[in-house]
Protein backbone atom coordinates (compact mmCIF):
# COMPACT_ATOMS: atom_id res chain seq x y z
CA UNK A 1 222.99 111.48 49.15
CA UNK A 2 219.09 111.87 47.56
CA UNK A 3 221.46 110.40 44.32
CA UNK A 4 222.19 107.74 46.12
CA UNK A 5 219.16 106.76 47.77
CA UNK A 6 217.35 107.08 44.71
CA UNK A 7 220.05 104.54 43.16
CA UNK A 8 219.59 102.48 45.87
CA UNK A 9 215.82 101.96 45.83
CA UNK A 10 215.39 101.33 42.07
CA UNK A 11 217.97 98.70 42.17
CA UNK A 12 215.98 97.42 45.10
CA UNK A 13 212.59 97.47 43.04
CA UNK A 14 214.46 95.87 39.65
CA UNK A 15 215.46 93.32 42.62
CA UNK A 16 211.99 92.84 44.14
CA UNK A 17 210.51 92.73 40.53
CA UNK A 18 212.93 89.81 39.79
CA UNK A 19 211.97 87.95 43.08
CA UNK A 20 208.45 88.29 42.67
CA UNK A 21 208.83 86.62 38.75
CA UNK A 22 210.43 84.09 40.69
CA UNK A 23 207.81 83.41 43.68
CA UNK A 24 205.00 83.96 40.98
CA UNK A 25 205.60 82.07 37.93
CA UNK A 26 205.04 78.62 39.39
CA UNK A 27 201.37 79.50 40.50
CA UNK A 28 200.95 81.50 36.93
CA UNK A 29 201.99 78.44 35.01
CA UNK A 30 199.43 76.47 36.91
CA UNK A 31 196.69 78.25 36.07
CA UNK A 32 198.03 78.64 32.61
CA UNK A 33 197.84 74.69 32.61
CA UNK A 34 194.49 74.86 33.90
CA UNK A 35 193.03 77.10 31.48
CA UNK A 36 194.62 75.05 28.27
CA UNK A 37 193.23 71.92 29.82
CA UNK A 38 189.64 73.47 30.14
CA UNK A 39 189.64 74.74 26.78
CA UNK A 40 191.27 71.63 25.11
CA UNK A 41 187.94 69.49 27.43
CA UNK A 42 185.81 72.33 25.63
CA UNK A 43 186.75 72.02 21.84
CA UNK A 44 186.12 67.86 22.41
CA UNK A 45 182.83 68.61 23.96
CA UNK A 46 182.11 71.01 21.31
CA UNK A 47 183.35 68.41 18.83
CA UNK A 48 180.67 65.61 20.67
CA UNK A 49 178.04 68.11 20.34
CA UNK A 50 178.43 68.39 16.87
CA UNK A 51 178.63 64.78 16.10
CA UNK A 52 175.17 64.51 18.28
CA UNK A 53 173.93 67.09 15.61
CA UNK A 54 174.86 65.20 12.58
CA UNK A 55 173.51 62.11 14.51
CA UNK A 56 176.67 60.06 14.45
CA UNK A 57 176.42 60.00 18.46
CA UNK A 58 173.29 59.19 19.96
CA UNK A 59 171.16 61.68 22.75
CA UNK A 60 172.43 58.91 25.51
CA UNK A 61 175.96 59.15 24.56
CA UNK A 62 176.02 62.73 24.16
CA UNK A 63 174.48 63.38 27.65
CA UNK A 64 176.85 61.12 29.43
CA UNK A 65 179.69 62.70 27.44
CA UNK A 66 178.39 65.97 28.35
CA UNK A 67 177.83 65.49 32.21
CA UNK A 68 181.14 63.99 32.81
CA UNK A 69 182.36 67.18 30.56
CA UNK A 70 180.74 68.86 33.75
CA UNK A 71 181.70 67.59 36.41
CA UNK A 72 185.43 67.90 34.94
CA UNK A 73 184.81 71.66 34.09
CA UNK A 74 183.39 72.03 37.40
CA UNK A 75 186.30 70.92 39.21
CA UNK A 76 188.57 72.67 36.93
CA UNK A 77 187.12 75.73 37.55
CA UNK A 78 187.50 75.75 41.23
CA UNK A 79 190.84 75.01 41.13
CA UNK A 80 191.41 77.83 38.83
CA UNK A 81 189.54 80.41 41.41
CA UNK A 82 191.83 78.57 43.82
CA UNK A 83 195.14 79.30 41.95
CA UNK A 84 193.67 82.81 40.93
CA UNK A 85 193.08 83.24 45.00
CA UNK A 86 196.42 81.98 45.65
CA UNK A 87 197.63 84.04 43.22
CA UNK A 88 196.11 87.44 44.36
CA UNK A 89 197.43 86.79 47.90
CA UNK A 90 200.57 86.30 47.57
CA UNK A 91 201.16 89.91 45.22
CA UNK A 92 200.96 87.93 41.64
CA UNK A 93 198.15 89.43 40.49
C-alpha cells in the first residue's frame, strides 16, 4: 500500500510539475520579452552616447534621445516588476 501511495504521489508531482510549465511559461516568456527589449533600448542608447562622445550627435540630440530612453526604460521596468509580481503569485517563481 505505502508502494503504492508513494507511486501515486510522484506521478502526481511529475503531473503538477508539467501543469505548472504550462500555467507559467506564458508569464516567463513575457518577461523574457521584456528584458530583451530593455537591453536591445540599452545597447542603442549606449550606441547614442557614444556618438555624443565622438561629437557626431550634438548635447541637444543626445539629451532628448536619452530622456525618451527614460521614460521607455521606466515603463519597461514596471511592467517587468509587474510580470515578476505576477509571476511570484501565481507559484512561477
Amino acid at each position: 500500500m505505502l508502494i503504492l501511495l508513494s507511486i501515486l504521489f510522484a506521478c502526481n508531482t511529475q503531473e503538477n510539475i508539467f501543469q505548472t510549465a504550462q500555467r507559467c511559461s506564458l508569464v516567463l516568456k513575457q518577461i523574457i520579452d521584456v528584458q530583451n527589449r530593455r537591453n536591445t533600448l540599452m545597447d542603442e542608447m549606449q550606441e547614442k552616447t557614444i556618438a555624443h562622445n565622438s561629437g557626431s550627435l550634438s548635447k541637444e540630440a543626445h539629451l532628448t534621445q536619452f530622456a525618451l530612453w527614460m521614460e521607455t526604460e521606466n515603463n519597461l521596468y514596471y511592467k517587468t516588476n509587474t510580470l515578476l509580481d505576477t509571476a511570484e503569485h501565481d507559484g512561477c517563481l
